[in-house]
N, C-alpha and C. Protein backbone atom coordinates (compact mmCIF):
# COMPACT_ATOMS: atom_id res chain seq x y z
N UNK A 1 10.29 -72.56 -15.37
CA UNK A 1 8.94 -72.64 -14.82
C UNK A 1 8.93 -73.21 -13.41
N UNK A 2 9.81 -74.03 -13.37
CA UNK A 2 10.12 -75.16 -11.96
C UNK A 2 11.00 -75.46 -11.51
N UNK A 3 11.73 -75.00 -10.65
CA UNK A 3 12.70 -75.79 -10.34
C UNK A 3 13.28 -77.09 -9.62
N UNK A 4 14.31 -77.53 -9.60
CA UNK A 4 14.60 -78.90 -8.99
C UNK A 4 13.86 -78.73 -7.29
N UNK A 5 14.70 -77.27 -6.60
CA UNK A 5 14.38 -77.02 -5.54
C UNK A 5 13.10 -77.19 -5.07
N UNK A 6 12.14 -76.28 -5.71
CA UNK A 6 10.88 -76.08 -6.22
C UNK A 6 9.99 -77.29 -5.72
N UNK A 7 10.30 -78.60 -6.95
CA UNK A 7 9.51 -79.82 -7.07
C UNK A 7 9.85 -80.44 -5.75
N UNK A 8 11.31 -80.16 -5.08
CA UNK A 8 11.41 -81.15 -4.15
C UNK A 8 10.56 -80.42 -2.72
N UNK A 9 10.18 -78.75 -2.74
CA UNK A 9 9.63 -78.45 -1.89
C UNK A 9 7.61 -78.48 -1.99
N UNK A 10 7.49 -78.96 -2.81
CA UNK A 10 6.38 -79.74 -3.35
C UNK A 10 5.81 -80.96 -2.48
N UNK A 11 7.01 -81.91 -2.92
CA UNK A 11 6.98 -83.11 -2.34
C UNK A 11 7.03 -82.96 -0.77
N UNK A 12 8.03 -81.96 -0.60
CA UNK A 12 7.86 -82.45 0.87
C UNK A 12 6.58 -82.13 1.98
N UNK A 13 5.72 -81.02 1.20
CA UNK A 13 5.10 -80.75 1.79
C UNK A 13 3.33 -81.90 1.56
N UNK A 14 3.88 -82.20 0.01
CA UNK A 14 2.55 -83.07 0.00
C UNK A 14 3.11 -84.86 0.97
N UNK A 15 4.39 -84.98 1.37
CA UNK A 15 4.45 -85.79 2.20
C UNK A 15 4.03 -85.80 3.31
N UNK A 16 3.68 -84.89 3.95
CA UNK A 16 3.24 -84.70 5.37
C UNK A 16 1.49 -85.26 5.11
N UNK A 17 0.86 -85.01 4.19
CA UNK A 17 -0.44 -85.76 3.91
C UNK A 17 -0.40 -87.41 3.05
N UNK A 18 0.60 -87.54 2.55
CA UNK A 18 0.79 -89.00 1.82
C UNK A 18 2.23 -89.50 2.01
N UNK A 19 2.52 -89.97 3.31
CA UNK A 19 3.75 -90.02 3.13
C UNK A 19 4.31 -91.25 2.54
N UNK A 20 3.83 -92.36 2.76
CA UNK A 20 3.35 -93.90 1.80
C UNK A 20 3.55 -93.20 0.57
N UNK A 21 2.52 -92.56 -0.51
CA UNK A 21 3.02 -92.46 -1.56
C UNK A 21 4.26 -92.12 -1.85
N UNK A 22 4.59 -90.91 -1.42
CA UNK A 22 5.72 -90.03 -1.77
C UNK A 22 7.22 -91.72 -1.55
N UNK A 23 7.08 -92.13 -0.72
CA UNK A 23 8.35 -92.87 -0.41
C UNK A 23 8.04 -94.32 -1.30
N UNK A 24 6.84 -94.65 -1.73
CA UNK A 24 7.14 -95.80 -2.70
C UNK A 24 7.01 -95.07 -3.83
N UNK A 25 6.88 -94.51 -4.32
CA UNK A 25 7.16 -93.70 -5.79
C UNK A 25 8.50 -92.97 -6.02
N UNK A 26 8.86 -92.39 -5.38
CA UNK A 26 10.23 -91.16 -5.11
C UNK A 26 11.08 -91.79 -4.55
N UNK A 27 12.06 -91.62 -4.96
CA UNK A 27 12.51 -92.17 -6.43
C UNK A 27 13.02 -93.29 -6.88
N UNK A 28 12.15 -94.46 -6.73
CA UNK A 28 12.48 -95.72 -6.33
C UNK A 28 11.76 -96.21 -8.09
N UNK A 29 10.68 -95.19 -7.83
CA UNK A 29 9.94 -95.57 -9.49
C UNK A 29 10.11 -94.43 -10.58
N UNK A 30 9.51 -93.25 -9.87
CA UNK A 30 10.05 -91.51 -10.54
C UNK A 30 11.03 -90.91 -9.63
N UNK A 31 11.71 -90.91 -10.27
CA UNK A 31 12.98 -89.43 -10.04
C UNK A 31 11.87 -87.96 -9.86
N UNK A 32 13.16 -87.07 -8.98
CA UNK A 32 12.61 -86.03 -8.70
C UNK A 32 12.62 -85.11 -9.85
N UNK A 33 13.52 -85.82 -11.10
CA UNK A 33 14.19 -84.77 -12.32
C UNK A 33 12.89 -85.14 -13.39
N UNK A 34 12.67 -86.54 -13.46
CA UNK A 34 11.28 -86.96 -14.05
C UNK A 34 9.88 -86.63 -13.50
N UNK A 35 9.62 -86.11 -12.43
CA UNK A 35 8.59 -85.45 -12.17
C UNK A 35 8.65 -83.60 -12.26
N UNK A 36 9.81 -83.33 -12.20
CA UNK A 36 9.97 -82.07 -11.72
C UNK A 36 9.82 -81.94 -14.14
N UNK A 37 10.50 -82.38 -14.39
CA UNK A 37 9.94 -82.19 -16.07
C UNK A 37 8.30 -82.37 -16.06
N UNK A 38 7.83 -83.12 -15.84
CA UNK A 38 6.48 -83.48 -15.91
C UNK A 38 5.72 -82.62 -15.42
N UNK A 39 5.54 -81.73 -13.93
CA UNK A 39 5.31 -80.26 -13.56
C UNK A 39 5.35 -79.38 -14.70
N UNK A 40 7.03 -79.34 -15.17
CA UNK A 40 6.66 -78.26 -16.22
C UNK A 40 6.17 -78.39 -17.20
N UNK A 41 5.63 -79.70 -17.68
CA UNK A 41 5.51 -79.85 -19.21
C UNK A 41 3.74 -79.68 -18.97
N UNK A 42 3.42 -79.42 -17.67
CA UNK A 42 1.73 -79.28 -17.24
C UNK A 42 2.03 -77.85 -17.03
N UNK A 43 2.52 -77.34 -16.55
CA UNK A 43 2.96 -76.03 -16.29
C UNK A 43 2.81 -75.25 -17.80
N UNK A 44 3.34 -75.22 -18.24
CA UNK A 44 3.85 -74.59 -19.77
C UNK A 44 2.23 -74.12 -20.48
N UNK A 45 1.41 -75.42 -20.24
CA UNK A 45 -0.06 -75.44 -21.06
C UNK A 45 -0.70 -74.99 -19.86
N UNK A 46 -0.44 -74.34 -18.77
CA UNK A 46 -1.22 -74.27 -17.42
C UNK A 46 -2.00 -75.06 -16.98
N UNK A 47 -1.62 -76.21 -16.72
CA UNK A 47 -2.97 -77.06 -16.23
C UNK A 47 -2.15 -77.24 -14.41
N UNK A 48 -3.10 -76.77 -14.02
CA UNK A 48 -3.16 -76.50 -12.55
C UNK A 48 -2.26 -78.13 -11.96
N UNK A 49 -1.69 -78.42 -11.53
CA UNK A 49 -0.56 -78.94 -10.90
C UNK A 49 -1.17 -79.71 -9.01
N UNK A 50 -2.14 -79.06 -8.79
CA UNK A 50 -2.83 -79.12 -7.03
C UNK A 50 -2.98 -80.22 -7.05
N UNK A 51 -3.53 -80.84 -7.62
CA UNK A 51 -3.77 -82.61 -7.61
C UNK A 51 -2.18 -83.25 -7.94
N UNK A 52 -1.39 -83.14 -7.28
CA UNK A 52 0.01 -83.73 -7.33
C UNK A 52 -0.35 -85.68 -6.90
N UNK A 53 -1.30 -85.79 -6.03
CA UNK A 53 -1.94 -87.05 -5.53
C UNK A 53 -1.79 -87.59 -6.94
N UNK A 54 -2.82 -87.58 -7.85
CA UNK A 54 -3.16 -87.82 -9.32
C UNK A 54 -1.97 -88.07 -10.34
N UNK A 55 -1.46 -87.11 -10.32
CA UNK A 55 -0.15 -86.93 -10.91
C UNK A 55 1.23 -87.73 -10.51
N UNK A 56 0.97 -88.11 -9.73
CA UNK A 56 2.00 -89.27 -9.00
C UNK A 56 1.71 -90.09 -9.43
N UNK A 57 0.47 -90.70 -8.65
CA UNK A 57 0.38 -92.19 -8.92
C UNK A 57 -0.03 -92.42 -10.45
N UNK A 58 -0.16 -91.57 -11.64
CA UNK A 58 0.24 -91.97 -12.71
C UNK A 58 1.30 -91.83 -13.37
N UNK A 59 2.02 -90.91 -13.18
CA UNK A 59 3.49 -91.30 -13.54
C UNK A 59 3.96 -92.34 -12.62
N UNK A 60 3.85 -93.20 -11.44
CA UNK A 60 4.47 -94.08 -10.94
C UNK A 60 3.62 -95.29 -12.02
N UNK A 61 2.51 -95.33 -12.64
CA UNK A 61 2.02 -96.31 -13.63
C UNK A 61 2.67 -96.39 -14.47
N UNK A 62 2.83 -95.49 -15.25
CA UNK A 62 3.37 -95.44 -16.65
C UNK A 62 5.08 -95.46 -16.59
N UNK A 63 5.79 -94.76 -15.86
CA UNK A 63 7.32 -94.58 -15.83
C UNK A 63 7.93 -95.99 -16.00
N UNK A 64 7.56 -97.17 -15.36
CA UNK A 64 8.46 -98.25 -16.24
C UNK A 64 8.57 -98.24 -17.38
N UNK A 65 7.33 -98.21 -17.80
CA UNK A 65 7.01 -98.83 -19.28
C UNK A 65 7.26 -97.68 -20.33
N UNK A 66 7.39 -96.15 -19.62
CA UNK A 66 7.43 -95.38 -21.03
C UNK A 66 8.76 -94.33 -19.92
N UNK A 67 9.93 -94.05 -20.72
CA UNK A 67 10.91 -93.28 -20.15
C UNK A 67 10.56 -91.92 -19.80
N UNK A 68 10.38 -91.20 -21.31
CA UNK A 68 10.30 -90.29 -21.61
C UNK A 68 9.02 -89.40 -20.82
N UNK A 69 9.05 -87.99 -20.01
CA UNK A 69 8.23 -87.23 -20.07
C UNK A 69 7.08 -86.66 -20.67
N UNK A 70 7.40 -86.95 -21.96
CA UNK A 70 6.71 -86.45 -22.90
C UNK A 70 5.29 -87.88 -23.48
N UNK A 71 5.85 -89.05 -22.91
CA UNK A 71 5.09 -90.11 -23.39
C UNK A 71 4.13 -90.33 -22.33
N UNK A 72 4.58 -89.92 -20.84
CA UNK A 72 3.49 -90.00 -19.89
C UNK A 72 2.43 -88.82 -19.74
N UNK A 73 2.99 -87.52 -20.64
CA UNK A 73 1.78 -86.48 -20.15
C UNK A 73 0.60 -86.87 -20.76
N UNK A 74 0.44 -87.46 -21.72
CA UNK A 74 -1.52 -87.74 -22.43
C UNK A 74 -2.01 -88.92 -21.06
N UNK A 75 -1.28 -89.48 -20.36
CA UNK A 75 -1.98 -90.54 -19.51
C UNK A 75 -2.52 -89.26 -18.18
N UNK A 76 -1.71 -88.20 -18.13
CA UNK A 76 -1.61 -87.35 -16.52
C UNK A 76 -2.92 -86.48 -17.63
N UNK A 77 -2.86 -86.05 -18.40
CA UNK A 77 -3.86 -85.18 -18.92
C UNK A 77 -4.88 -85.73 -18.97
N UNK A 78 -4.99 -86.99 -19.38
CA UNK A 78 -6.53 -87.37 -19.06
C UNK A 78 -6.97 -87.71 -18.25
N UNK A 79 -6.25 -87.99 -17.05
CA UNK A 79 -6.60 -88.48 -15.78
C UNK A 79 -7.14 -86.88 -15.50
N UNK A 80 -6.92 -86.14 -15.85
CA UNK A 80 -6.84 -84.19 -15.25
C UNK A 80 -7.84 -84.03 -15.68
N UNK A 81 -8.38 -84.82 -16.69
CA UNK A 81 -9.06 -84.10 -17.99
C UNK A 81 -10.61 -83.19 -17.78
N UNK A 82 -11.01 -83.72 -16.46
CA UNK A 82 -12.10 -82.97 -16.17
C UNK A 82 -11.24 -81.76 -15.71
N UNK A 83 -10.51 -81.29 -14.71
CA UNK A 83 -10.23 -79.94 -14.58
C UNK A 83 -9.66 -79.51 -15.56
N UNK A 84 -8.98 -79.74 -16.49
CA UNK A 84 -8.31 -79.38 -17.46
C UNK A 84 -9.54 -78.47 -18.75
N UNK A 85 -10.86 -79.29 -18.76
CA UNK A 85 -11.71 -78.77 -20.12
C UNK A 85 -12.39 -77.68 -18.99
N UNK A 86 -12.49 -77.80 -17.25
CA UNK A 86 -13.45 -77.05 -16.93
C UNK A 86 -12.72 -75.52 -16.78
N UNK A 87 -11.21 -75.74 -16.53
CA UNK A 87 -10.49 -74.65 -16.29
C UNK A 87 -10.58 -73.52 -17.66
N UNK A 88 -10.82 -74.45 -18.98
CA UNK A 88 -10.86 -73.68 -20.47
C UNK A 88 -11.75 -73.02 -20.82
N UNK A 89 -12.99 -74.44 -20.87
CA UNK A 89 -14.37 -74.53 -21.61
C UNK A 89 -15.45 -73.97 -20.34
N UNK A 90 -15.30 -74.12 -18.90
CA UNK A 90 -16.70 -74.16 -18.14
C UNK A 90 -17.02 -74.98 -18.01
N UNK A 91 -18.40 -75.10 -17.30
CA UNK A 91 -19.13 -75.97 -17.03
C UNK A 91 -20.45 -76.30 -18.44
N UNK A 92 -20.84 -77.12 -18.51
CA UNK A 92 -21.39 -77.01 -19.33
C UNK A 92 -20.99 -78.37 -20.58
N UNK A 93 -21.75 -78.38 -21.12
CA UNK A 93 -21.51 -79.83 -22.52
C UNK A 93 -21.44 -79.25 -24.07
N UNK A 94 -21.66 -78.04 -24.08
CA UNK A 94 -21.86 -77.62 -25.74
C UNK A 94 -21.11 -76.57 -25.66
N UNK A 95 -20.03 -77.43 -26.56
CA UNK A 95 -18.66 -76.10 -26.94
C UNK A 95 -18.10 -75.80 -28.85
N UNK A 96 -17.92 -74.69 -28.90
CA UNK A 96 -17.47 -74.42 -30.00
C UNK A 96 -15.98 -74.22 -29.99
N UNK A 97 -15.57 -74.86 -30.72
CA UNK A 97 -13.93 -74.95 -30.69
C UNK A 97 -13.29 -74.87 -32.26
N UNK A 98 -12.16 -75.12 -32.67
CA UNK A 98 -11.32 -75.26 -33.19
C UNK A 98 -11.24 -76.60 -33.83
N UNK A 99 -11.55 -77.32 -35.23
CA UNK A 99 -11.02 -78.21 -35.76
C UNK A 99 -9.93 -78.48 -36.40
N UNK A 100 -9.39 -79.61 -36.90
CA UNK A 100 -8.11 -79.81 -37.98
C UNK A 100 -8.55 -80.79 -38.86
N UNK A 101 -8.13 -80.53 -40.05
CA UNK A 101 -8.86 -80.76 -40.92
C UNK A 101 -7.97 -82.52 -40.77
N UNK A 102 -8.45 -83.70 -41.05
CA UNK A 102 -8.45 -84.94 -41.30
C UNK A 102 -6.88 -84.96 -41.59
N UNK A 103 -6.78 -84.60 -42.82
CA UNK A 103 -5.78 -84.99 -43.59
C UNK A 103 -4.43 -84.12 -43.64
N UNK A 104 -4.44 -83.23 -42.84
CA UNK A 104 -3.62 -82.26 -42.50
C UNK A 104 -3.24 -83.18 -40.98
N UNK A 105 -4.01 -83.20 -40.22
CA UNK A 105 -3.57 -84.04 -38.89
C UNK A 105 -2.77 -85.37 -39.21
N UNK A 106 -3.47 -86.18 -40.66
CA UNK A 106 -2.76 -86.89 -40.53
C UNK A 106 -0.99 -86.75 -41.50
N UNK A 107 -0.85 -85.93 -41.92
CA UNK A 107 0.40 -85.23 -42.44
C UNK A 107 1.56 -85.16 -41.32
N UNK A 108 0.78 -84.60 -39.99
CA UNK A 108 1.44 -84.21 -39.11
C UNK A 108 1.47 -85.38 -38.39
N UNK A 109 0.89 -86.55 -38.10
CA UNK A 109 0.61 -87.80 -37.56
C UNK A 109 2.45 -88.17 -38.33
N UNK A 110 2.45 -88.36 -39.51
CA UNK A 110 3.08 -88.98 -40.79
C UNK A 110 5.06 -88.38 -40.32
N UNK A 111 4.28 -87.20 -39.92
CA UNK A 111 5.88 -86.60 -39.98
C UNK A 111 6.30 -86.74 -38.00
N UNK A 112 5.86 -86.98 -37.55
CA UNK A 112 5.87 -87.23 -36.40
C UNK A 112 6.81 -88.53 -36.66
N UNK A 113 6.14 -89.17 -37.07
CA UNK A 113 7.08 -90.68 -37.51
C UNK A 113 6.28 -92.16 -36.33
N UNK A 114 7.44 -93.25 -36.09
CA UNK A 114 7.08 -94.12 -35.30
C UNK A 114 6.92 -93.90 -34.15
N UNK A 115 7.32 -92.57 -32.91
CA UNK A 115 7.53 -92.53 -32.49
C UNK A 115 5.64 -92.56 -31.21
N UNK A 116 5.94 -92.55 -30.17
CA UNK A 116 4.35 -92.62 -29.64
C UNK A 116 4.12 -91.29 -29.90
N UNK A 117 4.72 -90.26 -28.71
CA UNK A 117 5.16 -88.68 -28.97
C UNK A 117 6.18 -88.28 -29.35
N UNK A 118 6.42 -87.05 -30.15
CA UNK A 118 7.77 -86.59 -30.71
C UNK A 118 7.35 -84.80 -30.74
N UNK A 119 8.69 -83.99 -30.32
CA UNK A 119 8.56 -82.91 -30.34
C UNK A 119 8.39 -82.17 -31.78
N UNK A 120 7.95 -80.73 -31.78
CA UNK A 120 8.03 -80.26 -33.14
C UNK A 120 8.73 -80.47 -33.85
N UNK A 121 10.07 -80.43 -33.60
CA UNK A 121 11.32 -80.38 -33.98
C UNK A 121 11.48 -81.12 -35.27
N UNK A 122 10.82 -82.25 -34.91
CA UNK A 122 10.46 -83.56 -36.21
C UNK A 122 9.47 -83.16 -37.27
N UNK A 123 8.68 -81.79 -37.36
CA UNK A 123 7.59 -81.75 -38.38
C UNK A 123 8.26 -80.59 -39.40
N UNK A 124 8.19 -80.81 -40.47
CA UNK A 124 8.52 -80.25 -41.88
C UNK A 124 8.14 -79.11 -41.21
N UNK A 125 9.29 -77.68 -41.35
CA UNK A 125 8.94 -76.43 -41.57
C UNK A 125 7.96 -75.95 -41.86
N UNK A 126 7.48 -76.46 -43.82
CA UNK A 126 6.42 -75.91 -43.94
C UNK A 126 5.38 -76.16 -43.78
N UNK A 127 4.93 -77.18 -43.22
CA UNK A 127 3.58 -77.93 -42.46
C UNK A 127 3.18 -77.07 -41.27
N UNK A 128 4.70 -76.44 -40.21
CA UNK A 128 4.69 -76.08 -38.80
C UNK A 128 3.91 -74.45 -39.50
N UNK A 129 4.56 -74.36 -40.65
CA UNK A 129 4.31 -72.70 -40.71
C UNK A 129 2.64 -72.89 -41.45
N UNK A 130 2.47 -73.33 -42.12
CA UNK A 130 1.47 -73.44 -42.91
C UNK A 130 0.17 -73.35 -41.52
N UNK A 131 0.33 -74.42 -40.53
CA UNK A 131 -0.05 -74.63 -39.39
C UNK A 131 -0.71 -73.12 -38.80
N UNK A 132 1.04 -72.84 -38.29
CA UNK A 132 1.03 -71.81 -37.22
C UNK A 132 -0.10 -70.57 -38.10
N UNK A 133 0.05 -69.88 -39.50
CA UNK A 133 -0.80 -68.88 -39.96
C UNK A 133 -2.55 -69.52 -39.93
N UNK A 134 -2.46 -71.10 -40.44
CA UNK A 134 -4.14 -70.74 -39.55
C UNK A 134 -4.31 -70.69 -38.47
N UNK A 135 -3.82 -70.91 -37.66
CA UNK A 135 -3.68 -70.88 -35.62
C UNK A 135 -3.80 -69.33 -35.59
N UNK A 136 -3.02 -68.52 -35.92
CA UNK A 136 -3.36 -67.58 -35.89
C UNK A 136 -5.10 -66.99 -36.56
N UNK A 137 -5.05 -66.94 -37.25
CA UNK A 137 -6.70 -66.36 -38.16
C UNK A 137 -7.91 -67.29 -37.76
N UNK A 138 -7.69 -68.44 -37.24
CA UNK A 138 -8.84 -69.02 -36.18
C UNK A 138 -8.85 -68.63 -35.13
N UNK A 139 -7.75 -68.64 -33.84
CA UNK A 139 -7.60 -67.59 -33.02
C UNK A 139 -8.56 -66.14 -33.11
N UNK A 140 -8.05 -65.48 -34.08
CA UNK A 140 -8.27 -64.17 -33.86
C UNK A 140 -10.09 -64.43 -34.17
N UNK A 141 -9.92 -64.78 -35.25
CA UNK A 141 -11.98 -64.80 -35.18
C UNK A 141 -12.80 -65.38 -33.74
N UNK A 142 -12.26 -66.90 -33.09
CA UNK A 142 -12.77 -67.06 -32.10
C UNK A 142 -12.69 -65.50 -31.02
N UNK A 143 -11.32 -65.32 -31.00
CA UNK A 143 -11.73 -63.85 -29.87
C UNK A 143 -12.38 -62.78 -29.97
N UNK A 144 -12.64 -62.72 -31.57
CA UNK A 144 -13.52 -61.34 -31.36
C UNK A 144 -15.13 -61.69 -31.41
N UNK A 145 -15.30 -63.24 -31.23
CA UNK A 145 -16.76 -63.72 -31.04
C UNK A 145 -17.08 -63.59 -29.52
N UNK A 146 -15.70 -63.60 -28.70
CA UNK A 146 -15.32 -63.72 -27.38
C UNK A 146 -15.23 -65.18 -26.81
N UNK A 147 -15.36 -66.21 -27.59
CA UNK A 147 -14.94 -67.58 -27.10
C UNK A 147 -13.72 -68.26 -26.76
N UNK A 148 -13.72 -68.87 -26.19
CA UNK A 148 -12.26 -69.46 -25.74
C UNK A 148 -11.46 -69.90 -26.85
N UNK A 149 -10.25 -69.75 -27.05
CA UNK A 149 -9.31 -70.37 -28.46
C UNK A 149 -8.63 -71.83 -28.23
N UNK A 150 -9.84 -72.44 -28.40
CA UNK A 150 -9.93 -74.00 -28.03
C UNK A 150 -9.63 -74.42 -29.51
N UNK A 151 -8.52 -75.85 -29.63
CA UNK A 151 -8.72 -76.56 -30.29
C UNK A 151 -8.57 -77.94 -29.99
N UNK A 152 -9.09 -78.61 -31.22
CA UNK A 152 -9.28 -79.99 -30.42
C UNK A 152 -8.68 -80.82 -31.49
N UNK A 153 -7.79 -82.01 -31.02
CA UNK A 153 -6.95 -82.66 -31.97
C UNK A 153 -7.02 -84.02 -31.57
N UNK A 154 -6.64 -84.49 -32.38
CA UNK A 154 -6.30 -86.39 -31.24
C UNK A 154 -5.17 -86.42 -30.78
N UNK A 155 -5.29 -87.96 -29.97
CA UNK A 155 -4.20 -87.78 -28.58
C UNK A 155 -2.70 -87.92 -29.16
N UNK A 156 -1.94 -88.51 -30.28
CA UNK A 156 -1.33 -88.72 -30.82
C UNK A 156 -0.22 -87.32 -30.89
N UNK A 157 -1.37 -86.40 -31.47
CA UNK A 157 -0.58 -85.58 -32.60
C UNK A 157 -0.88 -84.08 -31.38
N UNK A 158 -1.59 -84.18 -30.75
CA UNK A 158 -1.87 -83.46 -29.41
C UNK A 158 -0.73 -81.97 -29.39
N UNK A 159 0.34 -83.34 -28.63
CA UNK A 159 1.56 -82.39 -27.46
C UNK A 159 2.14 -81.92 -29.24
N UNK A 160 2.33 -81.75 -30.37
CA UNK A 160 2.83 -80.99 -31.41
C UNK A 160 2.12 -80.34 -31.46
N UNK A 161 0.61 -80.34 -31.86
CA UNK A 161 0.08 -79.46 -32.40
C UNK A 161 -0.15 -78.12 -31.26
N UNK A 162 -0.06 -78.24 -30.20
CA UNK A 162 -0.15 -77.29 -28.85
C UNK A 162 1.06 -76.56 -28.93
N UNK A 163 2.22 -77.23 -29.30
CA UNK A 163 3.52 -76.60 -29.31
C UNK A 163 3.83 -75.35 -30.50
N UNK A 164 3.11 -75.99 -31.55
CA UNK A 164 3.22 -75.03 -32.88
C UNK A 164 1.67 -73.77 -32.90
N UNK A 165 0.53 -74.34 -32.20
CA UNK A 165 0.00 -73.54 -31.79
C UNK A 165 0.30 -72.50 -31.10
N UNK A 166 0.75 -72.61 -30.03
CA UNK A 166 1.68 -71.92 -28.63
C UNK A 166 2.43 -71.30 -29.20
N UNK A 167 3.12 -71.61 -30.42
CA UNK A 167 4.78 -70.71 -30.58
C UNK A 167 3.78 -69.71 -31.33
N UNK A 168 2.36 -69.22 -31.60
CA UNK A 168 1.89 -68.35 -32.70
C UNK A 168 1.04 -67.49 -31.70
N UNK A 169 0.28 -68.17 -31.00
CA UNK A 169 -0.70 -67.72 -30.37
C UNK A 169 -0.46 -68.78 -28.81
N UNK A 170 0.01 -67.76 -27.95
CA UNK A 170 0.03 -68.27 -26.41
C UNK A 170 -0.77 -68.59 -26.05
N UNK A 171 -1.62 -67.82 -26.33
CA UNK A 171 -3.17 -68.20 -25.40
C UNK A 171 -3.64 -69.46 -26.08
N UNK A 172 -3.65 -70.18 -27.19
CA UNK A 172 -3.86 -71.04 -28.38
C UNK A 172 -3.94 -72.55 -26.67
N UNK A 173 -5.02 -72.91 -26.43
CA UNK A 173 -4.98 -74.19 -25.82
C UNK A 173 -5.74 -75.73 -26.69
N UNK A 174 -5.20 -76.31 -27.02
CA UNK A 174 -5.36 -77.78 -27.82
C UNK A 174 -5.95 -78.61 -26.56
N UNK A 175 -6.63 -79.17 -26.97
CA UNK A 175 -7.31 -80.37 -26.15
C UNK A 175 -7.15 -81.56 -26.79
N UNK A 176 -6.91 -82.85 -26.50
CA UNK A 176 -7.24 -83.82 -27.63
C UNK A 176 -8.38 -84.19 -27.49
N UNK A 177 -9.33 -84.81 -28.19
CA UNK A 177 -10.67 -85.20 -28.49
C UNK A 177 -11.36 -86.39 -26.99
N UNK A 178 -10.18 -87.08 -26.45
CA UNK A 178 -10.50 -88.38 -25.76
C UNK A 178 -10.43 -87.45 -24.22
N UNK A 179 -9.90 -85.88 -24.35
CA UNK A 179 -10.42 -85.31 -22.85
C UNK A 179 -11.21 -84.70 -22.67
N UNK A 180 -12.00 -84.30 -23.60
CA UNK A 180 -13.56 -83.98 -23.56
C UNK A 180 -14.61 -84.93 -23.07
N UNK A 181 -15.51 -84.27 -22.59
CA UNK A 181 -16.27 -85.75 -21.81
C UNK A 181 -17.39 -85.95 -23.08
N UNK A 182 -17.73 -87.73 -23.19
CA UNK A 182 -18.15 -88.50 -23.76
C UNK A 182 -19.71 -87.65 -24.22
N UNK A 183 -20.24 -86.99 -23.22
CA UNK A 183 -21.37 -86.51 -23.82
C UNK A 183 -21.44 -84.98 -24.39
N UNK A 184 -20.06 -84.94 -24.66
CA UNK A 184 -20.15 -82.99 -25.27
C UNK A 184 -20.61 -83.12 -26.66
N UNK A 185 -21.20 -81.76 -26.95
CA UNK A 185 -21.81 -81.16 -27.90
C UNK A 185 -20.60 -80.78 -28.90
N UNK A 186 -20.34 -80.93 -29.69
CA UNK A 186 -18.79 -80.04 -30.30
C UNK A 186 -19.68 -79.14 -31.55
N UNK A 187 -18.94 -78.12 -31.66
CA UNK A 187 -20.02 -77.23 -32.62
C UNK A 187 -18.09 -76.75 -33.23
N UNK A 188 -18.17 -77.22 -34.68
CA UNK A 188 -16.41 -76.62 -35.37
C UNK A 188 -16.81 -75.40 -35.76
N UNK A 189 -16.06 -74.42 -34.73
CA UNK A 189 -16.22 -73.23 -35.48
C UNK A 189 -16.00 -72.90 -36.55
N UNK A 190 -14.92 -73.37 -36.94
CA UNK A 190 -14.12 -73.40 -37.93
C UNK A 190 -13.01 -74.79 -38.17
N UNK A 191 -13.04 -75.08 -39.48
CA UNK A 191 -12.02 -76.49 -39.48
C UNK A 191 -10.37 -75.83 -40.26
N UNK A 192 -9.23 -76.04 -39.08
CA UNK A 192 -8.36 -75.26 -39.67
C UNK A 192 -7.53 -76.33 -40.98
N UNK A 193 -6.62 -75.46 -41.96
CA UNK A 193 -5.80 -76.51 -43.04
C UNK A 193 -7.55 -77.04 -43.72
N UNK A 194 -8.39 -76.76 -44.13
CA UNK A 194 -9.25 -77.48 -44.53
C UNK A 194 -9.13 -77.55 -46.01
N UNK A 195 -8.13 -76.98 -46.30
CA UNK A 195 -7.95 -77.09 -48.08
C UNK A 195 -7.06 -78.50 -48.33
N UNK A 196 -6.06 -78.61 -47.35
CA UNK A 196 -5.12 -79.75 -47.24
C UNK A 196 -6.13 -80.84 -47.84
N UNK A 197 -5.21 -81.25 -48.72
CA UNK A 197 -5.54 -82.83 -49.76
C UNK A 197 -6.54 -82.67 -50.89
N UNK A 198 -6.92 -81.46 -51.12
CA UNK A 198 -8.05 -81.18 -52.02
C UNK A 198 -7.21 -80.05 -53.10
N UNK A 199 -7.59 -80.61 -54.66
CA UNK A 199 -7.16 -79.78 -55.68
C UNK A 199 -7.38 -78.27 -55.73
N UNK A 200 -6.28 -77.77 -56.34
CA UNK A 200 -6.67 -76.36 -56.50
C UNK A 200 -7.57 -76.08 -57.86
């Protein structure tokens, strides 16, 4: 999606407007290999990248305290989070999206483990698959209503559930609940796994 080259021709050009940032952050706090991951891991879900300003100075927040790439993107996503729901959802406060059912999220919370974030890799097969076939059949009903194939999860379980979404349905974009703004309307189109924890 990015390359090393790439990120460093990024930087150099957003140095000519911040050059203070770029030289106390790079790479004294973030590496060019820790941002240039962080690009792609915004890249991958398309969230527009132009605000590199933004995206700096929170990975220069968070990078002491959390190593991993994957533990700083919910801090860069919500800092985004207004372009991020307007690039999906529009303008506007009343959206119909995609739920997960309680107890299915927290299954996937469970198998995730201690970790803050953890890749799919860590969630039971048949949870990922069980998953991925309603991702699909919520998907397809939202599109032929013509609405966006929004779902919305918490921040936790987020970067998995986007990943196992994504591997079914590309277009499939997850939001977590805390980047929606405080006064939206949420209308569940549908609540996916909603049988999860309930007798047959």
């Amino acid at each position: 999606l990015l390359g090393r080259q790439e990120t460093q021709d990024l930087l150099d050009h957003f140095k000519m407007s911040y050059p203070k940032l770029v030289e106390d952050v790079i790479p004294k706090i973030v590496t060019v290999a820790q941002l240039q991951r962080i690009l792609q891991l915004l890249l991958e879900e398309n969230v527009p990248i132009k605000d590199l300003r933004t995206i700096l100075e929170i990975s220069s927040e968070y990078a002491g305290k959390l190593n991993d790439p994957l533990e700083i993107l919910p801090h860069i996503r919500y800092a985004l989070r207004r372009t991020i729901v307007q690039d999906v959802l529009g303008d506007g406060n009343n959206y119909q999206v995609l739920g997960i059912q309680p107890e299915f999220e927290r299954l996937i919370e469970q198998s995730i483990g201690a970790g803050a974030i953890a890749p799919d890799g860590l969630i039971e097969p048949s949870l990922a698959r069980m998953f991925g076939e309603e991702v699909i059949r919520g998907v397809q009903e939202m599109e032929n209503q013509n609405l966006p194939p929004v779902i919305v999860s918490g921040t936790r379980t987020r970067t998995t559930i986007s990943r196992i979404a994504r591997r079914v349905c590309p277009q499939a974009v997850v939001l977590a609940l805390s980047e929606l703004p405080p006064t939206s309307n949420l209308a569940f189109f549908k609540v996916l796994c909603s049988q999860t924890g309930k007798n047959p």
